[in-house]
C-alpha atoms as a PDB file:
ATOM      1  CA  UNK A   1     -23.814 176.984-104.089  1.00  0.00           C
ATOM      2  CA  UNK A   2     -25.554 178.582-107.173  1.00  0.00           C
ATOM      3  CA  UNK A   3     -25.034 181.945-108.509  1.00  0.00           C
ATOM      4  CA  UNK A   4     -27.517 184.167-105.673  1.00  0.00           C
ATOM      5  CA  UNK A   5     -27.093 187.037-104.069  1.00  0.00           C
ATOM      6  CA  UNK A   6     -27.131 186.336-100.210  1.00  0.00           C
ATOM      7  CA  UNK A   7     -27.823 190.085 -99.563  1.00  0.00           C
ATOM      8  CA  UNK A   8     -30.981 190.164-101.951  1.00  0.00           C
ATOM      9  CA  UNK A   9     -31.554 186.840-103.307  1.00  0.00           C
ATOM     10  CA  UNK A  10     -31.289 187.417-107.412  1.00  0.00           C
ATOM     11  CA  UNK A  11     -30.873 184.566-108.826  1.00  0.00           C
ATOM     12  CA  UNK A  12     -30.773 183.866-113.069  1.00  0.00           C
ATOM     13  CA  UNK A  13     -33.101 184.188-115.035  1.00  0.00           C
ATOM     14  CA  UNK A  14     -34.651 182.337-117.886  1.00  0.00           C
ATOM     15  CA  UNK A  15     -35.088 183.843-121.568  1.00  0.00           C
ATOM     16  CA  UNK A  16     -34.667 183.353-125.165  1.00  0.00           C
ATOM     17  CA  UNK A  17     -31.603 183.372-127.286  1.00  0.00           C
ATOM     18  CA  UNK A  18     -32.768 184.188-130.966  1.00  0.00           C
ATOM     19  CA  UNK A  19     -30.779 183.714-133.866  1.00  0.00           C
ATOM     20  CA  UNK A  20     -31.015 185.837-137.299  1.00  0.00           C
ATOM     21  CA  UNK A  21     -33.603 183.912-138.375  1.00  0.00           C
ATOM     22  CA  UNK A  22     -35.414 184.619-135.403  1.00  0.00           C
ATOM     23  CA  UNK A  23     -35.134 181.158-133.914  1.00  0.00           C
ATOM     24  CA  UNK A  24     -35.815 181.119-130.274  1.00  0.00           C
ATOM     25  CA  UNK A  25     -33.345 178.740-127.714  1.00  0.00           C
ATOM     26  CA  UNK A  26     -33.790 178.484-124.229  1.00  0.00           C
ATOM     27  CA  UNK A  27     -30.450 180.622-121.849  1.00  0.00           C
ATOM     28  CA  UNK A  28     -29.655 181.519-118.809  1.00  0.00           C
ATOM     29  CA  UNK A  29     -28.786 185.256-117.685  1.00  0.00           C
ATOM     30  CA  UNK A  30     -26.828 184.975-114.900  1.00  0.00           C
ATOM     31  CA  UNK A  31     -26.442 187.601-111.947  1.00  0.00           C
ATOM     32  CA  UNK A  32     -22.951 189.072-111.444  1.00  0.00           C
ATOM     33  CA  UNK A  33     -22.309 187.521-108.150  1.00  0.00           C
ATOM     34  CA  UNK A  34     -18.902 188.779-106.766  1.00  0.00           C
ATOM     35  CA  UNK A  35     -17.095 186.679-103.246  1.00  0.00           C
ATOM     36  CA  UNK A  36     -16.352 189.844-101.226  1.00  0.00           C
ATOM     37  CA  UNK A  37     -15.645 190.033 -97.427  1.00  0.00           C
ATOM     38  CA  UNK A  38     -18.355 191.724 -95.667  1.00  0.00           C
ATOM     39  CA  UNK A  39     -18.035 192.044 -91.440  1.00  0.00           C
ATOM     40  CA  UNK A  40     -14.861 189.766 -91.693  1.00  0.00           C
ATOM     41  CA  UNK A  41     -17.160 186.710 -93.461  1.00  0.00           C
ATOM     42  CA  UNK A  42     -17.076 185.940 -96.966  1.00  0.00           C
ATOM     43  CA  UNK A  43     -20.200 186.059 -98.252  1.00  0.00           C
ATOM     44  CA  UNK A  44     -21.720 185.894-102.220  1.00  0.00           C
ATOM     45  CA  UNK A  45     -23.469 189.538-103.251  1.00  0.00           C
ATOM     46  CA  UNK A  46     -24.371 191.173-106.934  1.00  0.00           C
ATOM     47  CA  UNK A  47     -22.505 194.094-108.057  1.00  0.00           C
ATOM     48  CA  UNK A  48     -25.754 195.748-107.681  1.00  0.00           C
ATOM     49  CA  UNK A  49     -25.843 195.714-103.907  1.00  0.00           C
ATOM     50  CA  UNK A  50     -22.173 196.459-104.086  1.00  0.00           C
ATOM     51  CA  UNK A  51     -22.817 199.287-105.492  1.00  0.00           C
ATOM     52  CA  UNK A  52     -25.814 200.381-103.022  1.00  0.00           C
ATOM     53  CA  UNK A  53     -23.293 199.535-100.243  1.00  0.00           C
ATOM     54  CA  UNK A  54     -20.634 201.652-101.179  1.00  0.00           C
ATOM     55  CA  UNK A  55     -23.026 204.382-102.274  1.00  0.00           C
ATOM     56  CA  UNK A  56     -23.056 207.405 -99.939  1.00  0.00           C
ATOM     57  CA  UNK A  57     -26.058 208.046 -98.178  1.00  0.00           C
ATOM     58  CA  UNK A  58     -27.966 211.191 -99.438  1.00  0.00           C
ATOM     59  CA  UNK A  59     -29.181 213.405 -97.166  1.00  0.00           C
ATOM     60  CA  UNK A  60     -31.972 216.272 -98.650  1.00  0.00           C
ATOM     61  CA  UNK A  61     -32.537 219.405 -97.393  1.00  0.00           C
ATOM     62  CA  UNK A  62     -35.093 221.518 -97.683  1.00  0.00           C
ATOM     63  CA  UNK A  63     -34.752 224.966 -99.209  1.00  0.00           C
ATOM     64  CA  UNK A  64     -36.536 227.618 -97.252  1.00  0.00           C
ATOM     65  CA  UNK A  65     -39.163 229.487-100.031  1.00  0.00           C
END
């Protein structure tokens, strides 16, 4: 399987490498894809939904004025 996120679906991207003299070559960026165990199956997810996952939910309250 290729390098996507089965939680969002990111998958590379496609840009230009440039060299000093401002040469442009076709590359890849990749997405950090991690193997984690999520609900007891292993499943392929970015570090950014990792890091949404893990994050605490935020609860606001509003300040009487």
């Amino acid at each position: 399987m290729s390098r996507v996120c089965s939680v969002c679906g990111r998958g590379a991207k496609a840009g230009n490498s440039r060299s000093h003299s401002n040469i442009a070559t076709k590359r890849k960026f990749s997405v950090n894809v991690q193997s984690k165990k999520v609900d007891g199956q292993r499943i392929k997810i970015c570090t950014k939904c990792i890091k949404t996952k893990v994050k605490p939910a935020r609860v606001r309250v509003k300040k009487a004025a």
